[in-house]
N, C-alpha and C. Protein backbone atom coordinates (compact mmCIF):
# COMPACT_ATOMS: atom_id res chain seq x y z
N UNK A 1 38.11 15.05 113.11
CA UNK A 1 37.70 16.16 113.96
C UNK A 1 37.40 17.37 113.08
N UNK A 2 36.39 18.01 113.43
CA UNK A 2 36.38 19.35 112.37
C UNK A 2 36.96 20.48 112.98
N UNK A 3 37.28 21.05 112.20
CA UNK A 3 38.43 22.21 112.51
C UNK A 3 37.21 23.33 112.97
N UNK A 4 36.69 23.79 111.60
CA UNK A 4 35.47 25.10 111.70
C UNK A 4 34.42 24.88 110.95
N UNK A 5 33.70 25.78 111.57
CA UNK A 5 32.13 25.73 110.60
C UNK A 5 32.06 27.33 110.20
N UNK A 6 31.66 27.55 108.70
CA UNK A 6 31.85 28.55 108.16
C UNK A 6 30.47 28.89 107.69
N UNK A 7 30.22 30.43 108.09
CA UNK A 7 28.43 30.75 107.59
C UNK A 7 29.32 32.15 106.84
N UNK A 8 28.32 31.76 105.97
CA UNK A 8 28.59 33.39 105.10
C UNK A 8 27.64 34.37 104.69
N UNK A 9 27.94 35.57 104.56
CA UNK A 9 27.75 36.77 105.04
C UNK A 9 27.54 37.93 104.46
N UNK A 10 26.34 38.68 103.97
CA UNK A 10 26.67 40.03 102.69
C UNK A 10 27.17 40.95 103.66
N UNK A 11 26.87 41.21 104.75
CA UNK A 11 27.40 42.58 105.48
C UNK A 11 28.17 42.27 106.75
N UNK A 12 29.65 42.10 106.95
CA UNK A 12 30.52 41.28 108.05
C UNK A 12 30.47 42.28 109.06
N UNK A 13 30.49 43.45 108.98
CA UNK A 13 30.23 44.29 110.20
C UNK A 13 28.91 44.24 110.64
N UNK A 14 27.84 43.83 110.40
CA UNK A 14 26.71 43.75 110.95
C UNK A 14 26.68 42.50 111.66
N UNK A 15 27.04 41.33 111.14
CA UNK A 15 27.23 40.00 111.55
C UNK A 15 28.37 39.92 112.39
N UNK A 16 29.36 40.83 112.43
CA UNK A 16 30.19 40.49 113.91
C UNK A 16 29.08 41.00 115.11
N UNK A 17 28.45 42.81 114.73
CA UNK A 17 28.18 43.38 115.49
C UNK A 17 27.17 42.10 116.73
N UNK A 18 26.24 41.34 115.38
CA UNK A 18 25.22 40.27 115.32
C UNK A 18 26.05 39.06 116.37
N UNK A 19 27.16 38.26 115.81
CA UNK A 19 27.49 37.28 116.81
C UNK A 19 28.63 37.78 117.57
N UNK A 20 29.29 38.56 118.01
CA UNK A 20 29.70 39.33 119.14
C UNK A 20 28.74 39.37 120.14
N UNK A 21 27.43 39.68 120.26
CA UNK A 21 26.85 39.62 121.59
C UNK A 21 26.05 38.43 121.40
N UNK A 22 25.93 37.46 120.58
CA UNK A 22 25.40 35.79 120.80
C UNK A 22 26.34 35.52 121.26
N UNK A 23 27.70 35.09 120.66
CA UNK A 23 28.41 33.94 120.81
C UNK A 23 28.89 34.77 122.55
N UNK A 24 29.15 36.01 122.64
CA UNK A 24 29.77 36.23 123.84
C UNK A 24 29.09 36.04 124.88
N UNK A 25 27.49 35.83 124.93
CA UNK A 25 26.60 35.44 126.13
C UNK A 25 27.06 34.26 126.22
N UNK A 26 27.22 32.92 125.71
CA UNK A 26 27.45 31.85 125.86
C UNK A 26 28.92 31.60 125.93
N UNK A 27 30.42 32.70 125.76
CA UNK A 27 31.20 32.43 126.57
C UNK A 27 32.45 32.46 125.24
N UNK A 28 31.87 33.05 123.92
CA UNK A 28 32.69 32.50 123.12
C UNK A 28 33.54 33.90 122.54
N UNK A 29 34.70 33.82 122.35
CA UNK A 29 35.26 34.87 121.96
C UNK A 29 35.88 35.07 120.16
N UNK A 30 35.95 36.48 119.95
CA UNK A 30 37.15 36.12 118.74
C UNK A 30 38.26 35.99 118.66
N UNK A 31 39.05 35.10 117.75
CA UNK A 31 40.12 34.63 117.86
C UNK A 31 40.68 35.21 116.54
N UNK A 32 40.37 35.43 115.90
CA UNK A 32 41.47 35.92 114.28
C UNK A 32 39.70 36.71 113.81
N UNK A 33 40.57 38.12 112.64
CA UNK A 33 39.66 38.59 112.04
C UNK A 33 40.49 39.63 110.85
N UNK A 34 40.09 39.63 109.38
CA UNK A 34 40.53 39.77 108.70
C UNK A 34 39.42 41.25 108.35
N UNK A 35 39.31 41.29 106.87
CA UNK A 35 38.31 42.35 106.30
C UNK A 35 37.28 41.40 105.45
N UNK A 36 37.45 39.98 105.33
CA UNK A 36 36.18 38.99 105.09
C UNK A 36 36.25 38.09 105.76
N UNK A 37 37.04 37.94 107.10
CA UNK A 37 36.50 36.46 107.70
C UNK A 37 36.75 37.36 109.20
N UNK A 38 35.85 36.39 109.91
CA UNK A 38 36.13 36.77 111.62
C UNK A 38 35.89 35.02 112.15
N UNK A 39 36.86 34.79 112.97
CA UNK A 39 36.62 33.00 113.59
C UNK A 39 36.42 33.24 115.24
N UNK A 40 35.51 32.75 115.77
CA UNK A 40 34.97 32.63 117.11
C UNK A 40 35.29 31.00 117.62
N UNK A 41 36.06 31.19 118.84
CA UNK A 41 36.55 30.23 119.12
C UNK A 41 34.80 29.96 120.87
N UNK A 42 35.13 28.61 121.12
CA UNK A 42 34.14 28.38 122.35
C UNK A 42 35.07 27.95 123.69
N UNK A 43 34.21 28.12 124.35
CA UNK A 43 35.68 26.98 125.76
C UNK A 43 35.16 25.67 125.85
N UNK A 44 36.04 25.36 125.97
CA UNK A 44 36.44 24.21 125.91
C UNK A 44 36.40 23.00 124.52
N UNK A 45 36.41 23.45 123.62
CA UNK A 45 36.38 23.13 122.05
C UNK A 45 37.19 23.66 121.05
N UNK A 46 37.78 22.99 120.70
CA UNK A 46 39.08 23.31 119.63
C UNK A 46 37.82 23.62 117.78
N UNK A 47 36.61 23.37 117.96
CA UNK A 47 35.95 23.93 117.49
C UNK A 47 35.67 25.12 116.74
N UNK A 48 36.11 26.08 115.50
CA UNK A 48 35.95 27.53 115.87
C UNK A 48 34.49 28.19 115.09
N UNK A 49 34.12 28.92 114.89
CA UNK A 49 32.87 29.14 114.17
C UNK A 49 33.40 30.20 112.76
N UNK A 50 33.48 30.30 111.81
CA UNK A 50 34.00 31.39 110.78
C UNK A 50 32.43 32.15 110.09
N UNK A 51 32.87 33.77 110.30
CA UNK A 51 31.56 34.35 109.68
C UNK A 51 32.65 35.01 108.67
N UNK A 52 31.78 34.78 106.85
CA UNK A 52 32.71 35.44 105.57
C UNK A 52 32.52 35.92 104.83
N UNK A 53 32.68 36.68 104.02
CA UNK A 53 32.06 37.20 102.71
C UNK A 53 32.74 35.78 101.86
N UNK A 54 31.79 35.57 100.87
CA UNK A 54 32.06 34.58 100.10
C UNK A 54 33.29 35.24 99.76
N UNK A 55 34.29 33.93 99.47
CA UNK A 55 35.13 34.24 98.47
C UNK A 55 35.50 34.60 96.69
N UNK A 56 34.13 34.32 96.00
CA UNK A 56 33.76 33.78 95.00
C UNK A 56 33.25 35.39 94.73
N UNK A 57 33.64 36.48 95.62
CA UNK A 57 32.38 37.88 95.60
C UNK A 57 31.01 37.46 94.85
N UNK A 58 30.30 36.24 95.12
CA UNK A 58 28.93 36.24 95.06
C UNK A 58 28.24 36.70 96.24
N UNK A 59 26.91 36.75 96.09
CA UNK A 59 26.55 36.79 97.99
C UNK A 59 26.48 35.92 98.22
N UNK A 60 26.06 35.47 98.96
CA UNK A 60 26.28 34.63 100.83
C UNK A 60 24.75 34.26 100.62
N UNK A 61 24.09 33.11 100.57
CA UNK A 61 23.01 32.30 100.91
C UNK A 61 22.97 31.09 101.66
N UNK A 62 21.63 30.95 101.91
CA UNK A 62 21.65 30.40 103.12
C UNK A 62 21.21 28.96 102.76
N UNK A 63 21.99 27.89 103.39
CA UNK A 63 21.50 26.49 102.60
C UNK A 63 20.05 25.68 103.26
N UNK A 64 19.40 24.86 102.52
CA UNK A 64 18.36 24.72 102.35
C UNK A 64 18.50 22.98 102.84
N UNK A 65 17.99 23.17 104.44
CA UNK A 65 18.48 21.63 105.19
C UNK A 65 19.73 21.68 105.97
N UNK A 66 20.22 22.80 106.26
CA UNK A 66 21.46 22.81 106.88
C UNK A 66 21.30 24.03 107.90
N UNK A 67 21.90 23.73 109.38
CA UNK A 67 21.89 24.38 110.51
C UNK A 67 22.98 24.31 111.44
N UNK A 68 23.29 25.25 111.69
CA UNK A 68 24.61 25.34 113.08
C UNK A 68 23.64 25.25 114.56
N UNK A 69 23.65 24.14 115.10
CA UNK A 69 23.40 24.01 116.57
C UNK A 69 24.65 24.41 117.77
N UNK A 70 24.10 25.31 118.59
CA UNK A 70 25.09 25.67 119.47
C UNK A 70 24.73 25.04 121.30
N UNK A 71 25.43 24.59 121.60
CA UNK A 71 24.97 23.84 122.91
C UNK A 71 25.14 24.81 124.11
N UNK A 72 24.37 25.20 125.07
CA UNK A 72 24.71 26.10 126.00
C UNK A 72 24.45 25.24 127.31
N UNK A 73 24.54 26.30 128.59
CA UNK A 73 24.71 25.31 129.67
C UNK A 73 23.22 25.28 130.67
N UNK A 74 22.04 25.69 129.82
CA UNK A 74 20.69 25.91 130.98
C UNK A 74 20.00 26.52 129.97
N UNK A 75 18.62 26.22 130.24
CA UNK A 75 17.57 26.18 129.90
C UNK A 75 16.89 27.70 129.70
N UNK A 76 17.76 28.45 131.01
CA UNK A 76 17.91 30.08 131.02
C UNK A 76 18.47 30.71 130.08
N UNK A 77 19.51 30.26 129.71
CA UNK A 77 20.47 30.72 128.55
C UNK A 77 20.31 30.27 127.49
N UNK A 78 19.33 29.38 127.32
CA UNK A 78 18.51 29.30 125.67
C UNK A 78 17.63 30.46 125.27
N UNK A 79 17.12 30.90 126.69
CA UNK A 79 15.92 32.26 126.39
C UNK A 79 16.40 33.21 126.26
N UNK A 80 17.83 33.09 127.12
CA UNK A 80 18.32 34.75 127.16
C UNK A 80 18.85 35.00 125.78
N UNK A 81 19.70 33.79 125.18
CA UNK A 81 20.26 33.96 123.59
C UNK A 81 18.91 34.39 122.60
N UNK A 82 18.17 33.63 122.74
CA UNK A 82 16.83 33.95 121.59
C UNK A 82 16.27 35.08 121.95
N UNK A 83 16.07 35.87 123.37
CA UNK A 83 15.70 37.23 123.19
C UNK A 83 16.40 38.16 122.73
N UNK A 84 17.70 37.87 122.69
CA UNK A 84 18.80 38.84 122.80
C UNK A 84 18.77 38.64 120.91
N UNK A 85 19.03 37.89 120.19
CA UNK A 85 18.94 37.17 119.19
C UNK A 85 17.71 38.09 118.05
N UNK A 86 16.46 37.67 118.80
CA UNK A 86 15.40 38.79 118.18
C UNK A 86 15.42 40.33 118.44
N UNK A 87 15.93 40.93 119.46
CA UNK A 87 16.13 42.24 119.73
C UNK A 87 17.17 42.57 118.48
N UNK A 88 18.33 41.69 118.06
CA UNK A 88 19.14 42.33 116.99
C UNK A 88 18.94 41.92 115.83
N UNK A 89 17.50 41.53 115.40
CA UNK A 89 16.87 41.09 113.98
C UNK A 89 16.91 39.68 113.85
N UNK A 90 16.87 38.75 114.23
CA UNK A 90 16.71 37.45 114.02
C UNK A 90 15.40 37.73 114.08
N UNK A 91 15.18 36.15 113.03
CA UNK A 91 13.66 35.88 112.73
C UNK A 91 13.40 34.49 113.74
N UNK A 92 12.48 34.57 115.00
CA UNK A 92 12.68 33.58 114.82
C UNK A 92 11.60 32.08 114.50
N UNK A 93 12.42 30.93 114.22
CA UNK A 93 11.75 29.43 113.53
C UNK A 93 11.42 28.71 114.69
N UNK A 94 11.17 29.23 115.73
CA UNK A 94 11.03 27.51 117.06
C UNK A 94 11.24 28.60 118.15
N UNK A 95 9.80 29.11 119.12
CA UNK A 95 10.24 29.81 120.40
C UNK A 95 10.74 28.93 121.70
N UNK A 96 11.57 29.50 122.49
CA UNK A 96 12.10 28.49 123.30
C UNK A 96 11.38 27.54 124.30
N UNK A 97 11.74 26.20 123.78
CA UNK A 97 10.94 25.41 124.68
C UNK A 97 11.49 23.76 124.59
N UNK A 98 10.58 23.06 125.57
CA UNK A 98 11.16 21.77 125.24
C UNK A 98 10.84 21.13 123.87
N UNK A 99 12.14 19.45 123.61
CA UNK A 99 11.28 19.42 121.82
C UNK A 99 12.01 17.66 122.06
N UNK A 100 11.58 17.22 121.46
CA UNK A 100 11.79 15.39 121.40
C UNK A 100 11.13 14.91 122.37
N UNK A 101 10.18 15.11 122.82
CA UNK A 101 9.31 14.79 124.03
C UNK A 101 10.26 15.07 125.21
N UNK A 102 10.30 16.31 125.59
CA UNK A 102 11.56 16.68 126.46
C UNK A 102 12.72 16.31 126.56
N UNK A 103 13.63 15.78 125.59
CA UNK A 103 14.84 14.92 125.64
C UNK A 103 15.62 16.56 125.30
N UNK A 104 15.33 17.81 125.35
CA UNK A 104 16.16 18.85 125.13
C UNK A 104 15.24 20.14 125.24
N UNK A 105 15.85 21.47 125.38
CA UNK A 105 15.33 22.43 125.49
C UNK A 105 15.63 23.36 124.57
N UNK A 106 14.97 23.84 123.75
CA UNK A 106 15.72 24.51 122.52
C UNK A 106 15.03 26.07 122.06
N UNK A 107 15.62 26.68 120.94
CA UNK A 107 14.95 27.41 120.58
C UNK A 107 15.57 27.50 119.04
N UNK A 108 14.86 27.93 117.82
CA UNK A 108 15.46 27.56 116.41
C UNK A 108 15.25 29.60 115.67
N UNK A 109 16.32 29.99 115.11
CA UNK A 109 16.06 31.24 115.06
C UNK A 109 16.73 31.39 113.27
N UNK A 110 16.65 32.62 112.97
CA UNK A 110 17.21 32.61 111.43
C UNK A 110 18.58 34.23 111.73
N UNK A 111 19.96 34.06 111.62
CA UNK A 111 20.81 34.93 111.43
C UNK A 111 20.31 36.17 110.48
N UNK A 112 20.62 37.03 110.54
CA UNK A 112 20.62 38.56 109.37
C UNK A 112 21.12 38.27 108.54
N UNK A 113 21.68 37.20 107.62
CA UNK A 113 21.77 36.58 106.83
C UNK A 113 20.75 35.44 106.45
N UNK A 114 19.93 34.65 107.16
CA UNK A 114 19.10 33.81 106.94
C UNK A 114 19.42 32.52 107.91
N UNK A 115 20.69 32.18 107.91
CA UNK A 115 21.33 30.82 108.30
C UNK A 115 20.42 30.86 109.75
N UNK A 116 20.17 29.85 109.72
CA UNK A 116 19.52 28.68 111.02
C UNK A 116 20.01 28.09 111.88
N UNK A 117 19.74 28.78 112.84
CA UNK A 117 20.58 28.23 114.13
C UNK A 117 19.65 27.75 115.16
N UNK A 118 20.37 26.52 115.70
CA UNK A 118 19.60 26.27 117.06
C UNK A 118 20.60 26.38 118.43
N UNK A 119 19.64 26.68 119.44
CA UNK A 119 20.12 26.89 120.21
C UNK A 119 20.00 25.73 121.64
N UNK A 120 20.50 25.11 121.89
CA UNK A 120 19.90 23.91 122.95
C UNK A 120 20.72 23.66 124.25
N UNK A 121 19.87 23.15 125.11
CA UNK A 121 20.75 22.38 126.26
C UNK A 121 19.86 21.55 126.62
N UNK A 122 20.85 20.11 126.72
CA UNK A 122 20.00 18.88 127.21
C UNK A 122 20.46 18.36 128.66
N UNK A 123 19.62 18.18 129.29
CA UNK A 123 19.79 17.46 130.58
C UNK A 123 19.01 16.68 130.59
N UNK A 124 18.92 15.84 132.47
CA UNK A 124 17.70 15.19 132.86
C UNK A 124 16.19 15.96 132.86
N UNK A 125 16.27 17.33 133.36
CA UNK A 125 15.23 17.90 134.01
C UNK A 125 14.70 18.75 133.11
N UNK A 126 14.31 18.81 131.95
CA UNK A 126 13.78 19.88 131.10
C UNK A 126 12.93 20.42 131.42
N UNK A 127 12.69 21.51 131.40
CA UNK A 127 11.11 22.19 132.23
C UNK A 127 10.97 23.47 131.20
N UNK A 128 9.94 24.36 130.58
CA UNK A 128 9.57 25.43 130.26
C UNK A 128 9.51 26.57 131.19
């Protein structure tokens, strides 16, 4: 089982300010926060998310083939995260829509750090 997934970070007060209103549209809160780590827990997932300043005091880059997918509950709340998402500087990689020949509804964006996130919910009924 994985415990957490850890993205790291040159500026942690910008990146709480940053996933404080993502992760909290979709329901997720903080659970522990230090002066280089903050962990966001989800409901119903023992799951937690960690944003950090490297430990190594290098900066924080973003890996090359690697992405945090976050699952939400509607097709609405993929758009509302990715607008909300670009209003606080995300770049984004994939505007929201269906993708595997409708087998999901997604949208693909880049953190104020760079890291790549998708955002999805799959059902029967995918629609734009």
């Amino acid at each position: 089982m994985i415990s957490h997934i850890t993205l790291g970070t040159n500026d942690l007060n910008k990146a709480i300010e940053f996933y404080d209103q993502i992760l909290g549209l979709i329901g997720a809160k903080q659970v522990a926060k230090t002066e280089d780590v903050v962990f966001y827990a989800f409901p119903g997932s023992d799951t937690k998310l960690s944003i950090t300043k490297p430990h190594n005091k290098e900066n924080a880059t973003f890996g090359n083939g690697t992405m945090l997918a976050l699952k939400v509950n509607s097709n609405e709340l993929v758009k509302k995260v990715y607008q909300l998402a670009i209003s606080l500087g995300s770049t984004c990689e994939g505007k929201p829509g269906p993708r595997n020949d409708n087998a999901y509804f997604a949208c693909y964006i880049r953190d104020l750090d760079n890291n790549k996130i998708a955002i999805f919910h799959r059902d029967n009924s995918v629609s734009a």
